[in-house]
Every structure is written in C-alpha cells, then in structure tokens.
PDB file of N, CA and C in Angstrom:
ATOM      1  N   UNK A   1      -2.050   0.441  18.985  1.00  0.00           N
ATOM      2  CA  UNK A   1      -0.651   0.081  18.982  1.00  0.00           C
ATOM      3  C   UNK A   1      -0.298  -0.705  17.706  1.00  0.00           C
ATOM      4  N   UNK A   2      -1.290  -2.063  17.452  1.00  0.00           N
ATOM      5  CA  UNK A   2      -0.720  -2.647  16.292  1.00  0.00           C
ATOM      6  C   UNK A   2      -1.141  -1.707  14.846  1.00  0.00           C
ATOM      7  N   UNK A   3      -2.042  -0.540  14.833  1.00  0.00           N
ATOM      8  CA  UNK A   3      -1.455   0.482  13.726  1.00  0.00           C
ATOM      9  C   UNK A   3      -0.330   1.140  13.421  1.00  0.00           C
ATOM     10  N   UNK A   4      -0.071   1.236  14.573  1.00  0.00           N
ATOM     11  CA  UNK A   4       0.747   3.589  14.700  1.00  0.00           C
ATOM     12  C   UNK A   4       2.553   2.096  14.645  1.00  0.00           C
ATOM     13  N   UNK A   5       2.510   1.717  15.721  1.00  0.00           N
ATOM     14  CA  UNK A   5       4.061   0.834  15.710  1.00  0.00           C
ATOM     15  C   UNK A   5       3.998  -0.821  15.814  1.00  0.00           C
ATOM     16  N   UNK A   6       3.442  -1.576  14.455  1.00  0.00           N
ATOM     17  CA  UNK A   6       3.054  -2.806  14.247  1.00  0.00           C
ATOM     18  C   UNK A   6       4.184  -3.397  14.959  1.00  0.00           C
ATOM     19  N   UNK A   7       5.405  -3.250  14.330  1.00  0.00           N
ATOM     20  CA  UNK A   7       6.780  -4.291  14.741  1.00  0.00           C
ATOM     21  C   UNK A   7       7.256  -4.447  16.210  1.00  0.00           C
ATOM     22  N   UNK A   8       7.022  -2.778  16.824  1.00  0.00           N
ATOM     23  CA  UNK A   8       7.046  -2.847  18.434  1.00  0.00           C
ATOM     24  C   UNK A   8       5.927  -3.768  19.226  1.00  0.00           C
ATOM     25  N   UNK A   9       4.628  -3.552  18.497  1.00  0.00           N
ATOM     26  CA  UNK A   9       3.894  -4.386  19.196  1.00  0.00           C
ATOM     27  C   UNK A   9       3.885  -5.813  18.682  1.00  0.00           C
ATOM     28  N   UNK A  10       4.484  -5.911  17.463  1.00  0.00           N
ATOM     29  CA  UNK A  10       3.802  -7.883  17.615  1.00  0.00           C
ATOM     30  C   UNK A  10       5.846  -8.550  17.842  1.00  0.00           C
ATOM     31  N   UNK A  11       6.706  -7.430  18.252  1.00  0.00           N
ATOM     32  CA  UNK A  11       7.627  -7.897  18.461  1.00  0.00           C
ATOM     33  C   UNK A  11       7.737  -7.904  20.040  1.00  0.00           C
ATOM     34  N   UNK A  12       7.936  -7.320  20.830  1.00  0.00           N
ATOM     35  CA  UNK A  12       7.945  -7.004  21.525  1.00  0.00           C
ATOM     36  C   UNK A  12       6.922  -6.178  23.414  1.00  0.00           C
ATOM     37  N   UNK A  13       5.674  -5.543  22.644  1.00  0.00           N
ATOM     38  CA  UNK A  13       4.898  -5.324  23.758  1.00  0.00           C
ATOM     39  C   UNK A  13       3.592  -6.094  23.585  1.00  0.00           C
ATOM     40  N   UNK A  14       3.411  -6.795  22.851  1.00  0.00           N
ATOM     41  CA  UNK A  14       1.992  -7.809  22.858  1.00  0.00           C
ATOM     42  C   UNK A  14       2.138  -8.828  22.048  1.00  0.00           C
ATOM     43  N   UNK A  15       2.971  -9.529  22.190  1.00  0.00           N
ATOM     44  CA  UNK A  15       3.804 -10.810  20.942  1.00  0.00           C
ATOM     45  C   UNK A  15       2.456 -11.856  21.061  1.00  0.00           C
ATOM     46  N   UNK A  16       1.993 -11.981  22.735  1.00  0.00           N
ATOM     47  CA  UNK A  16       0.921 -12.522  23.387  1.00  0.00           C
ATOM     48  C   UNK A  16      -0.143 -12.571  22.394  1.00  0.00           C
ATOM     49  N   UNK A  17      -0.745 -11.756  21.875  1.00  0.00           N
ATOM     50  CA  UNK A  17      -1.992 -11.091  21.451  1.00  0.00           C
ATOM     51  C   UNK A  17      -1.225 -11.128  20.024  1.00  0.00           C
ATOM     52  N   UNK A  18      -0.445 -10.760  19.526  1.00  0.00           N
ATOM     53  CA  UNK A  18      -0.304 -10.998  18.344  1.00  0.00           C
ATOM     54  C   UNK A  18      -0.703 -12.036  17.547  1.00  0.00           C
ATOM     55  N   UNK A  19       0.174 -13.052  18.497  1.00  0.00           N
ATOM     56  CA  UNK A  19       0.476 -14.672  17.862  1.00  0.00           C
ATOM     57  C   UNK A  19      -0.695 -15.330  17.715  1.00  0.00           C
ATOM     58  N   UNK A  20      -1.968 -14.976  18.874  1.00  0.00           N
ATOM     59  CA  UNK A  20      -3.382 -15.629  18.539  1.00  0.00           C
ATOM     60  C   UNK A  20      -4.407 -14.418  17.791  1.00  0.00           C
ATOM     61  N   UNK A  21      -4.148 -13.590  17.751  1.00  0.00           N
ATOM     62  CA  UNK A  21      -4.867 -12.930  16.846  1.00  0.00           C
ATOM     63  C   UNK A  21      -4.754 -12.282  15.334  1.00  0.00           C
ATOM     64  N   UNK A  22      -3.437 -12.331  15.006  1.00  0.00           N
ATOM     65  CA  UNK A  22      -2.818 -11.693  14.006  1.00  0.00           C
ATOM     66  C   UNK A  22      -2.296 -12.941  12.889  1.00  0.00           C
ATOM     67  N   UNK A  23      -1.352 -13.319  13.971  1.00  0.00           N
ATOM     68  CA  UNK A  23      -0.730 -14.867  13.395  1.00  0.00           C
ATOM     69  C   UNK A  23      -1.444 -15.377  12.259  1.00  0.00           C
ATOM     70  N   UNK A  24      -2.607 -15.906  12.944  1.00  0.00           N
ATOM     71  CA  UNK A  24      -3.512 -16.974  11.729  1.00  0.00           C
ATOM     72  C   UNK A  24      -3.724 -16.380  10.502  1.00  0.00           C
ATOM     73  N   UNK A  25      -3.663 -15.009  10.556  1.00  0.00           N
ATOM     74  CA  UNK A  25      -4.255 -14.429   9.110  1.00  0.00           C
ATOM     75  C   UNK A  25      -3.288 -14.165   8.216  1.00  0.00           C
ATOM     76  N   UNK A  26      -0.861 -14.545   9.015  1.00  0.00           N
ATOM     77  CA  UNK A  26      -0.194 -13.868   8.518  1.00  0.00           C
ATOM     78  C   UNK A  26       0.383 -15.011   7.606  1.00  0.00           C
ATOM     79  N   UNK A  27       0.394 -16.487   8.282  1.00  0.00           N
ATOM     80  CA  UNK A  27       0.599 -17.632   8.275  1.00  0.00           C
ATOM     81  C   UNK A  27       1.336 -17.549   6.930  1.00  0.00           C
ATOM     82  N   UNK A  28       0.980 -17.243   6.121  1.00  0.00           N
ATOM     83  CA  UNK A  28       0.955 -17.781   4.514  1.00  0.00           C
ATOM     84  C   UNK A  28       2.473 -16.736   4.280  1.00  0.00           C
ATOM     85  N   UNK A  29       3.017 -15.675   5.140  1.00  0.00           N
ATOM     86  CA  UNK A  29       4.097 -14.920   5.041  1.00  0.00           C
ATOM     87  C   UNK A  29       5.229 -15.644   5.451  1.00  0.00           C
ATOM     88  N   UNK A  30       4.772 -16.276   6.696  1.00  0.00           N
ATOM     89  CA  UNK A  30       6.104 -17.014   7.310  1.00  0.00           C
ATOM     90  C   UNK A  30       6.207 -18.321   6.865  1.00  0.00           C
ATOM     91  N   UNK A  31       5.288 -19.034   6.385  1.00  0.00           N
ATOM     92  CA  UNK A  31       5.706 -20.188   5.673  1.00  0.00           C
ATOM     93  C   UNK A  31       6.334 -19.314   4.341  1.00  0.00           C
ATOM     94  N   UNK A  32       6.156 -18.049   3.623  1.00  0.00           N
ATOM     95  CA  UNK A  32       6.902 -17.826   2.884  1.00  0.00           C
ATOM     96  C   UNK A  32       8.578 -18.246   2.886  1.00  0.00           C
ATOM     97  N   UNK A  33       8.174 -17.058   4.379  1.00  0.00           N
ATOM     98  CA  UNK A  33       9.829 -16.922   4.575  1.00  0.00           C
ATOM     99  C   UNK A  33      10.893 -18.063   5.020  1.00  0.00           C
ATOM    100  N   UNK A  34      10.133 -19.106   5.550  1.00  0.00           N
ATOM    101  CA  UNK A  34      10.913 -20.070   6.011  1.00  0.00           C
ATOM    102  C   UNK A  34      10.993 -20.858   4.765  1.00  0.00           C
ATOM    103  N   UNK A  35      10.787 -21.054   3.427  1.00  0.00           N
ATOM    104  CA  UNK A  35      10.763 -21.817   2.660  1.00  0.00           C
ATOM    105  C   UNK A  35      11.990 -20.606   1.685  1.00  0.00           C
ATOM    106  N   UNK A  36      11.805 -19.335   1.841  1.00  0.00           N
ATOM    107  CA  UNK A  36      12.936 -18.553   0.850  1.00  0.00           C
ATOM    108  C   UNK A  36      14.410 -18.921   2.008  1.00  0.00           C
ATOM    109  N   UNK A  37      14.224 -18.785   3.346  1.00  0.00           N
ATOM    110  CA  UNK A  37      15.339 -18.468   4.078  1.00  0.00           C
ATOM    111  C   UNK A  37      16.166 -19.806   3.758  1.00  0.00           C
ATOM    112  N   UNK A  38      15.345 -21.269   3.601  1.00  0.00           N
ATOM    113  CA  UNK A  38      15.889 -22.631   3.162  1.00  0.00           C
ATOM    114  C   UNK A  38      16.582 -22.387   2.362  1.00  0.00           C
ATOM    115  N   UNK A  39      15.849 -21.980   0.820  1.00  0.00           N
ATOM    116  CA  UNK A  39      16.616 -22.074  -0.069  1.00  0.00           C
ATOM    117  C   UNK A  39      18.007 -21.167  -0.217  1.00  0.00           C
ATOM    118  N   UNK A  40      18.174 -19.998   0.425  1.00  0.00           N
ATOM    119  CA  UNK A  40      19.360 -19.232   0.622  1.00  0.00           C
ATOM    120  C   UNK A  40      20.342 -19.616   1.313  1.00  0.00           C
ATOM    121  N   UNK A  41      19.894 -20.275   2.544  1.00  0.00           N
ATOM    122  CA  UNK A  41      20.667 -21.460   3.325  1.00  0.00           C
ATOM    123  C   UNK A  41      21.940 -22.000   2.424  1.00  0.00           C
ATOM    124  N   UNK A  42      21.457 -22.296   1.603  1.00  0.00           N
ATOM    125  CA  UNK A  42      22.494 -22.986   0.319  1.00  0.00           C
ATOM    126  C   UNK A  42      23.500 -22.677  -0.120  1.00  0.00           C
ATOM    127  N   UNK A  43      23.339 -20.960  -0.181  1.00  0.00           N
ATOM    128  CA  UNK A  43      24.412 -20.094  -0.343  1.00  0.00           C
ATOM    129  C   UNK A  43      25.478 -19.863   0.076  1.00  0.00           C
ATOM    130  N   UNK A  44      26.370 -19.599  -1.235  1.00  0.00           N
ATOM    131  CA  UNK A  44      27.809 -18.685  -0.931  1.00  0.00           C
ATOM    132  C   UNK A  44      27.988 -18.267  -0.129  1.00  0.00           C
ATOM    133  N   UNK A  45      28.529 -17.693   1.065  1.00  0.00           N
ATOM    134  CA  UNK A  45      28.681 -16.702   2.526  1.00  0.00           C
ATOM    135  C   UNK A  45      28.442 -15.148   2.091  1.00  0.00           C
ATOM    136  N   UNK A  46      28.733 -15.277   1.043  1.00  0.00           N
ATOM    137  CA  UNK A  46      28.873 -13.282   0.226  1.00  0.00           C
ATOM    138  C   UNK A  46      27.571 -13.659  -0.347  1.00  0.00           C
ATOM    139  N   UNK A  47      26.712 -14.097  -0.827  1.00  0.00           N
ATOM    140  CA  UNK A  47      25.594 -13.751  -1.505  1.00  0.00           C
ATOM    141  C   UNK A  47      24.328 -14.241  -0.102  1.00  0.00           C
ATOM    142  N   UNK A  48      24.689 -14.948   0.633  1.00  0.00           N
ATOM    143  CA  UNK A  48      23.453 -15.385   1.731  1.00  0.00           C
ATOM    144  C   UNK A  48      23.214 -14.190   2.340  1.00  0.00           C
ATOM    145  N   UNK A  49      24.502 -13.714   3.003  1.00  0.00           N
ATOM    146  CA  UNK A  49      24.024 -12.673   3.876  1.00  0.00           C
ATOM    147  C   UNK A  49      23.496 -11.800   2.936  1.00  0.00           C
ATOM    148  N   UNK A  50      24.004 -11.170   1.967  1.00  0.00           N
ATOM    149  CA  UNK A  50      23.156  -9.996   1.384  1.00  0.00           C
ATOM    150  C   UNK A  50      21.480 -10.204   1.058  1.00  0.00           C
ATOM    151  N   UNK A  51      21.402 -11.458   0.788  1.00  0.00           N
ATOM    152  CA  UNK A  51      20.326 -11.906   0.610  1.00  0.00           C
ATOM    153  C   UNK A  51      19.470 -12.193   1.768  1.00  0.00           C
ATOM    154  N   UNK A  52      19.924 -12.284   2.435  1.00  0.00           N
ATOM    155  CA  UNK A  52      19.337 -12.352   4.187  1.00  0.00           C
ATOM    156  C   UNK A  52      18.458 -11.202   4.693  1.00  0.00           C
ATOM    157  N   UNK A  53      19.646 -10.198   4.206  1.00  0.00           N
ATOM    158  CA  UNK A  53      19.494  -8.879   4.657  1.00  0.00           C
ATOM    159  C   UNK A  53      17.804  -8.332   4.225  1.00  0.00           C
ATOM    160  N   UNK A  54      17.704  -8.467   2.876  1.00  0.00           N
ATOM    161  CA  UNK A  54      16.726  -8.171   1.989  1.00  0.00           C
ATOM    162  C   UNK A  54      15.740  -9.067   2.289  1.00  0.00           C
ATOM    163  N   UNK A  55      15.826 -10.178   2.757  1.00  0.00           N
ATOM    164  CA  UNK A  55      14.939 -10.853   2.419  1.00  0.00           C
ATOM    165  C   UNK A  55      14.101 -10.645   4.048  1.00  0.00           C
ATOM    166  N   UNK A  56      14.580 -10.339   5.055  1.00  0.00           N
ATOM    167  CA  UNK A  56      14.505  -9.737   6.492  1.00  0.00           C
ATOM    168  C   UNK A  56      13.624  -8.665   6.279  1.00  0.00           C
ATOM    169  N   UNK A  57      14.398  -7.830   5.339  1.00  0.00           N
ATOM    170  CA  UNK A  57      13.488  -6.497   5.538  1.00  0.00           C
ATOM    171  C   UNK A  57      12.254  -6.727   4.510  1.00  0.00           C
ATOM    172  N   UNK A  58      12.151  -7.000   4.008  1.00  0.00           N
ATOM    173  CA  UNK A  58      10.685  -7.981   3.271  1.00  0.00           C
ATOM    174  C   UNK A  58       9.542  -8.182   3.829  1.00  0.00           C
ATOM    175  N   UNK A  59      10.215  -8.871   4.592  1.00  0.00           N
ATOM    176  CA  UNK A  59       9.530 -10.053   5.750  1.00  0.00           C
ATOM    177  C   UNK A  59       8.999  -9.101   6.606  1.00  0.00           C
ATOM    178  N   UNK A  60      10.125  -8.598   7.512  1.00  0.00           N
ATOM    179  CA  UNK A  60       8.740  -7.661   8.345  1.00  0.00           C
ATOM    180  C   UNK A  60       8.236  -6.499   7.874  1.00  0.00           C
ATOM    181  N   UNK A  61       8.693  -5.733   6.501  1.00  0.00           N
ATOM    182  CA  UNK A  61       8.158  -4.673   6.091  1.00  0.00           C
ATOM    183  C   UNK A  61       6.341  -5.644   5.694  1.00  0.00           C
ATOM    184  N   UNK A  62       6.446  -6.961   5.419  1.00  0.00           N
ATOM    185  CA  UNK A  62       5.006  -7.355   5.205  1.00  0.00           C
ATOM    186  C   UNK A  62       4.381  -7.855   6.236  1.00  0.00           C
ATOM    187  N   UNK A  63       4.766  -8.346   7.114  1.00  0.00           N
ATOM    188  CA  UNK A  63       3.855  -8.445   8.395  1.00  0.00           C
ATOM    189  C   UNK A  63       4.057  -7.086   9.022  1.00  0.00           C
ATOM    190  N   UNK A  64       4.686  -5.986   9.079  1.00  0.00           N
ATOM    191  CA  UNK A  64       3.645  -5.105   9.608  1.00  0.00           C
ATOM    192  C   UNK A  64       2.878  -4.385   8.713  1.00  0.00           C
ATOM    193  N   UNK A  65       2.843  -4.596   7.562  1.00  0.00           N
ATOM    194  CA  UNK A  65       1.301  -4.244   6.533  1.00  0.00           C
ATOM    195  C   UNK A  65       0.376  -4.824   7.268  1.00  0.00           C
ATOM    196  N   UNK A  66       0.581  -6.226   7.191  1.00  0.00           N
ATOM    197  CA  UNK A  66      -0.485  -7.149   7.128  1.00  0.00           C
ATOM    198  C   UNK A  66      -0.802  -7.010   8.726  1.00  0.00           C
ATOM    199  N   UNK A  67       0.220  -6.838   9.439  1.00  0.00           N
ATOM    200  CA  UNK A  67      -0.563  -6.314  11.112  1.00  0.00           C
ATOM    201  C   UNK A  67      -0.885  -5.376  10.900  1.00  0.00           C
ATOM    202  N   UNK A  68      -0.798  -4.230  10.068  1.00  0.00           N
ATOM    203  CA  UNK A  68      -1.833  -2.983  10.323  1.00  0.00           C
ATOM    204  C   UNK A  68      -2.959  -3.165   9.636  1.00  0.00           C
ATOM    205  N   UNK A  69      -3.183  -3.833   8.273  1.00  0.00           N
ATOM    206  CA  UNK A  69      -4.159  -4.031   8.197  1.00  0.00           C
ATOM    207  C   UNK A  69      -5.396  -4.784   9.029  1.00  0.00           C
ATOM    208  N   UNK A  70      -4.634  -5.393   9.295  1.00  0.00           N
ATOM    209  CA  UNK A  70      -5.917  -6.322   9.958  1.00  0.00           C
ATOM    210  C   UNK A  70      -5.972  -5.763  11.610  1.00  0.00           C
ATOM    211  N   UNK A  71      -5.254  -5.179  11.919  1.00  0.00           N
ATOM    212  CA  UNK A  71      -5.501  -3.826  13.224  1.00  0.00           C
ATOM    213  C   UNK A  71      -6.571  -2.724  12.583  1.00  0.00           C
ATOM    214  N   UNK A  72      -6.378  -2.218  11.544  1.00  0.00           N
ATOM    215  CA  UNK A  72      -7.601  -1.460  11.196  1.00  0.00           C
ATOM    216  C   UNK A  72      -9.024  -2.477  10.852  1.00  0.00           C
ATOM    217  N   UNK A  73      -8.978  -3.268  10.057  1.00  0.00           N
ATOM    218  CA  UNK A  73      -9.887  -4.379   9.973  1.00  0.00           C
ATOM    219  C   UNK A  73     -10.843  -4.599  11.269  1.00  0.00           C
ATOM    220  N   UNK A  74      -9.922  -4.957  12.611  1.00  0.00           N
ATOM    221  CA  UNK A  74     -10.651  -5.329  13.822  1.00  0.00           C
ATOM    222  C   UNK A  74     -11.103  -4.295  14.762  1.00  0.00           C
ATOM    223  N   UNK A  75     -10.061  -2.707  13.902  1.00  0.00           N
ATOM    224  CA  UNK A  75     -11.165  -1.906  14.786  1.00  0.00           C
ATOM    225  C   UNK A  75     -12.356  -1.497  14.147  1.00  0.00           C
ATOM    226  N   UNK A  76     -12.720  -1.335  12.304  1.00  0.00           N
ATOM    227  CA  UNK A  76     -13.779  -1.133  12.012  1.00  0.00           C
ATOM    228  C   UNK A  76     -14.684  -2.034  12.012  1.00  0.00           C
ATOM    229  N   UNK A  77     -15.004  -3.498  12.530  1.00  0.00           N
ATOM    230  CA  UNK A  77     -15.427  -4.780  12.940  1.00  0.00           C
ATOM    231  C   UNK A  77     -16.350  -4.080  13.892  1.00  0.00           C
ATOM    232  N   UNK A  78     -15.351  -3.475  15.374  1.00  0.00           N
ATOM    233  CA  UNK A  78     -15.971  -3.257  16.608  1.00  0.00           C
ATOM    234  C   UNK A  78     -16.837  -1.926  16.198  1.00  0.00           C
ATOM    235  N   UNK A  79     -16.112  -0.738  15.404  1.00  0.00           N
ATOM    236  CA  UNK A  79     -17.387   0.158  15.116  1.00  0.00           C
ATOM    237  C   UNK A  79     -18.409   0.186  14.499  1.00  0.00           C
ATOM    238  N   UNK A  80     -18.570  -1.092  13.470  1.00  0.00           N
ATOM    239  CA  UNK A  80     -19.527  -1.282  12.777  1.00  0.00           C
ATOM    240  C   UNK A  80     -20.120  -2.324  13.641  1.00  0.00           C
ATOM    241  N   UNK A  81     -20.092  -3.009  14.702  1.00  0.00           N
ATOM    242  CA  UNK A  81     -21.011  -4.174  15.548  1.00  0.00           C
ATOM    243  C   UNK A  81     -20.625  -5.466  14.412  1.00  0.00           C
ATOM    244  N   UNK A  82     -21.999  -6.301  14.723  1.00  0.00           N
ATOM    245  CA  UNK A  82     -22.105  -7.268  14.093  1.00  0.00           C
ATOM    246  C   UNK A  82     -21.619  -7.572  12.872  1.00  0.00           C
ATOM    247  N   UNK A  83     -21.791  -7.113  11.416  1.00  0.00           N
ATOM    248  CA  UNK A  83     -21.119  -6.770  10.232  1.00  0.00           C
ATOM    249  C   UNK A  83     -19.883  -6.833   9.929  1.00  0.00           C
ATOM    250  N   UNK A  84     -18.855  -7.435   9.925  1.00  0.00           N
ATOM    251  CA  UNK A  84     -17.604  -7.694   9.382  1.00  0.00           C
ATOM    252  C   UNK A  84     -17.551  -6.757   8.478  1.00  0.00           C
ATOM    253  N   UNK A  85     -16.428  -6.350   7.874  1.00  0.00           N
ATOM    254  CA  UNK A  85     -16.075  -5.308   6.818  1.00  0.00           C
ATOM    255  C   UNK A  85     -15.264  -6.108   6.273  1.00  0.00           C
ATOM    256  N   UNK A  86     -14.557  -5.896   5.123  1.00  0.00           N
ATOM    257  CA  UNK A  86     -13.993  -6.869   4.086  1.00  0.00           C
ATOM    258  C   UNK A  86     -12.940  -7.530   4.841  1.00  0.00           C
ATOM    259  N   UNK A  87     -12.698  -8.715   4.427  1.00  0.00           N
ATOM    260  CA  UNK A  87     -11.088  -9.240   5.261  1.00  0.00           C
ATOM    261  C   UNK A  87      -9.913  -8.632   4.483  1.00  0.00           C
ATOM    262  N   UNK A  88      -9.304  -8.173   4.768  1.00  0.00           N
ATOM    263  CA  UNK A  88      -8.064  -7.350   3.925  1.00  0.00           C
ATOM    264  C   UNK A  88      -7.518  -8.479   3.534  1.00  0.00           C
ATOM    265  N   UNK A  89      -6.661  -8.309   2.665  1.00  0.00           N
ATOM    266  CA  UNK A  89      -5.748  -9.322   1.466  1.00  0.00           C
ATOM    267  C   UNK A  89      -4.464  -9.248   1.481  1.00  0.00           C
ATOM    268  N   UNK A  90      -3.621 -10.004   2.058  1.00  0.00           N
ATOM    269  CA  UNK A  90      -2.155  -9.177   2.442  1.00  0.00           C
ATOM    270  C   UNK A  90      -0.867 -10.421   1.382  1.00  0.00           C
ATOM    271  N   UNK A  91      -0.852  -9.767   0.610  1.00  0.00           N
ATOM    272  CA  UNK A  91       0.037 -10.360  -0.529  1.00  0.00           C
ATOM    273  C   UNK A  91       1.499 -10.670  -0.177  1.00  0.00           C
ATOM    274  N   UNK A  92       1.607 -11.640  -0.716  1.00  0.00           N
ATOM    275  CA  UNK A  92       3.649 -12.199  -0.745  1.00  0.00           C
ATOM    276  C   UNK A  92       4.848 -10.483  -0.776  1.00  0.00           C
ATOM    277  N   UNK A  93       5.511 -11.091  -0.178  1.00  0.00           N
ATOM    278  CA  UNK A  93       6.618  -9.649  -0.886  1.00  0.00           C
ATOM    279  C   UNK A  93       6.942  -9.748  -2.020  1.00  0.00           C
ATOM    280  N   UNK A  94       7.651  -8.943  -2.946  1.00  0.00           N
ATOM    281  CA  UNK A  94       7.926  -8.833  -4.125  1.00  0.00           C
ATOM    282  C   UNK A  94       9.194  -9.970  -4.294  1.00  0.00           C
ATOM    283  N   UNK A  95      10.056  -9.903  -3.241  1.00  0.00           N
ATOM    284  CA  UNK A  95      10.922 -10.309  -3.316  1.00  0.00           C
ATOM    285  C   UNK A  95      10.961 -11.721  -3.031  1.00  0.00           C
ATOM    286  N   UNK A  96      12.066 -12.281  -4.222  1.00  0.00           N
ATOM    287  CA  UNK A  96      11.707 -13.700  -4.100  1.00  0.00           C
ATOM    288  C   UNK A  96      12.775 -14.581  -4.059  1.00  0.00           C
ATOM    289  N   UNK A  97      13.631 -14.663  -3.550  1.00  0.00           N
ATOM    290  CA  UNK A  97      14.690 -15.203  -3.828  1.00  0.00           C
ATOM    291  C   UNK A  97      14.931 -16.830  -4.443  1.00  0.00           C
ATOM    292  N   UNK A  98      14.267 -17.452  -3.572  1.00  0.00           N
ATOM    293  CA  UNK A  98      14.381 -18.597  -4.959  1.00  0.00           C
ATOM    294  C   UNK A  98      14.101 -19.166  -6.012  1.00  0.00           C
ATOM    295  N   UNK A  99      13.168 -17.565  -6.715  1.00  0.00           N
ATOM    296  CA  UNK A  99      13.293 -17.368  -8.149  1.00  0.00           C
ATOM    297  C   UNK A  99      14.472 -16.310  -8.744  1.00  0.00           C
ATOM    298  N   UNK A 100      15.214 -15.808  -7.943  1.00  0.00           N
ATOM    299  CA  UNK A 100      15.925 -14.626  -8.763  1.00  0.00           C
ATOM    300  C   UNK A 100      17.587 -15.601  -8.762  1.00  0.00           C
ATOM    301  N   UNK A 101      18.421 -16.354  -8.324  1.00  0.00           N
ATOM    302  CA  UNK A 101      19.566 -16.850  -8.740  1.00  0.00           C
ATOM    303  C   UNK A 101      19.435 -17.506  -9.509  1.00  0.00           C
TER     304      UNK A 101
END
C-alpha cells in the first residue's frame, strides 16, 4: 500500500503505522515545511495563496517519494533477513520559498 498509493495510505488508511514508522525518517520534510509555510504566512493574500498552493504540492509530492522509498527499503530489509540494504536518501523539494521573494 505505502508503494502503489503512498498519500492514501499515510493519509488516510494507515496514518497509525505511518506516523511510527515512516515519520522518523520524513522529519527533516516537515520541519521543512513548517518553517517555509511561516515564512509565507507573511504574505500578501495574492502571493500566499499561490504560494501555498505550490508549496502543498511539494510537500506531499516529497513525502510520498520518501514513503515509497522507504516502503521499498522495508520490504527489501524483510527479503534480504538480517542485512539492511542502503537507507534511501530523501532530499528537500526544489522549491523554496523563503529563498525565492
């Protein structure tokens, strides 16, 4: 589930299982976002929302990377046994808003 439809499942059918298993590894996204959504806060009414908009679809277009990755991660974990396989690396979005005004 958290491959094939990440956003259905860590939104909605296993938020449970998300939040302690997924969460810890996404951490570094949502302190992103709560530190870009601040600084937009600030904004004009015509430039926040547009900027909202984008900065939304960012946000979960990268946590469900970063939930599928690490959904594939924990199933090649269990097929390989003991042996961990690399920890995947799940990078900032491109988008940055309180460097671009």
């Amino acid at each position: 589930m958290f491959c094939d439809a990440p956003y259905l499942a860590r939104r909605t059918l296993l938020l449970d299982l998300w939040e302690h298993v997924f969460l810890p590894h996404l951490l570094h996204l949502k302190v992103w976002y709560e530190k870009e959504v601040q600084f937009v806060s600030g904004w004009d009414d015509e430039f926040r929302e547009q900027r909202m908009k984008s900065l939304d679809r960012a946000y979960n277009d990268q946590m469900d990377v970063g939930t599928s990755q690490f959904a594939m991660y924990y199933k090649e974990w269990v097929k390989l046994g003991a042996e961990a396989p690399p920890c995947p690396s799940v990078t900032l979005p491109s988008v940055a808003v309180s460097r671009s005004k």
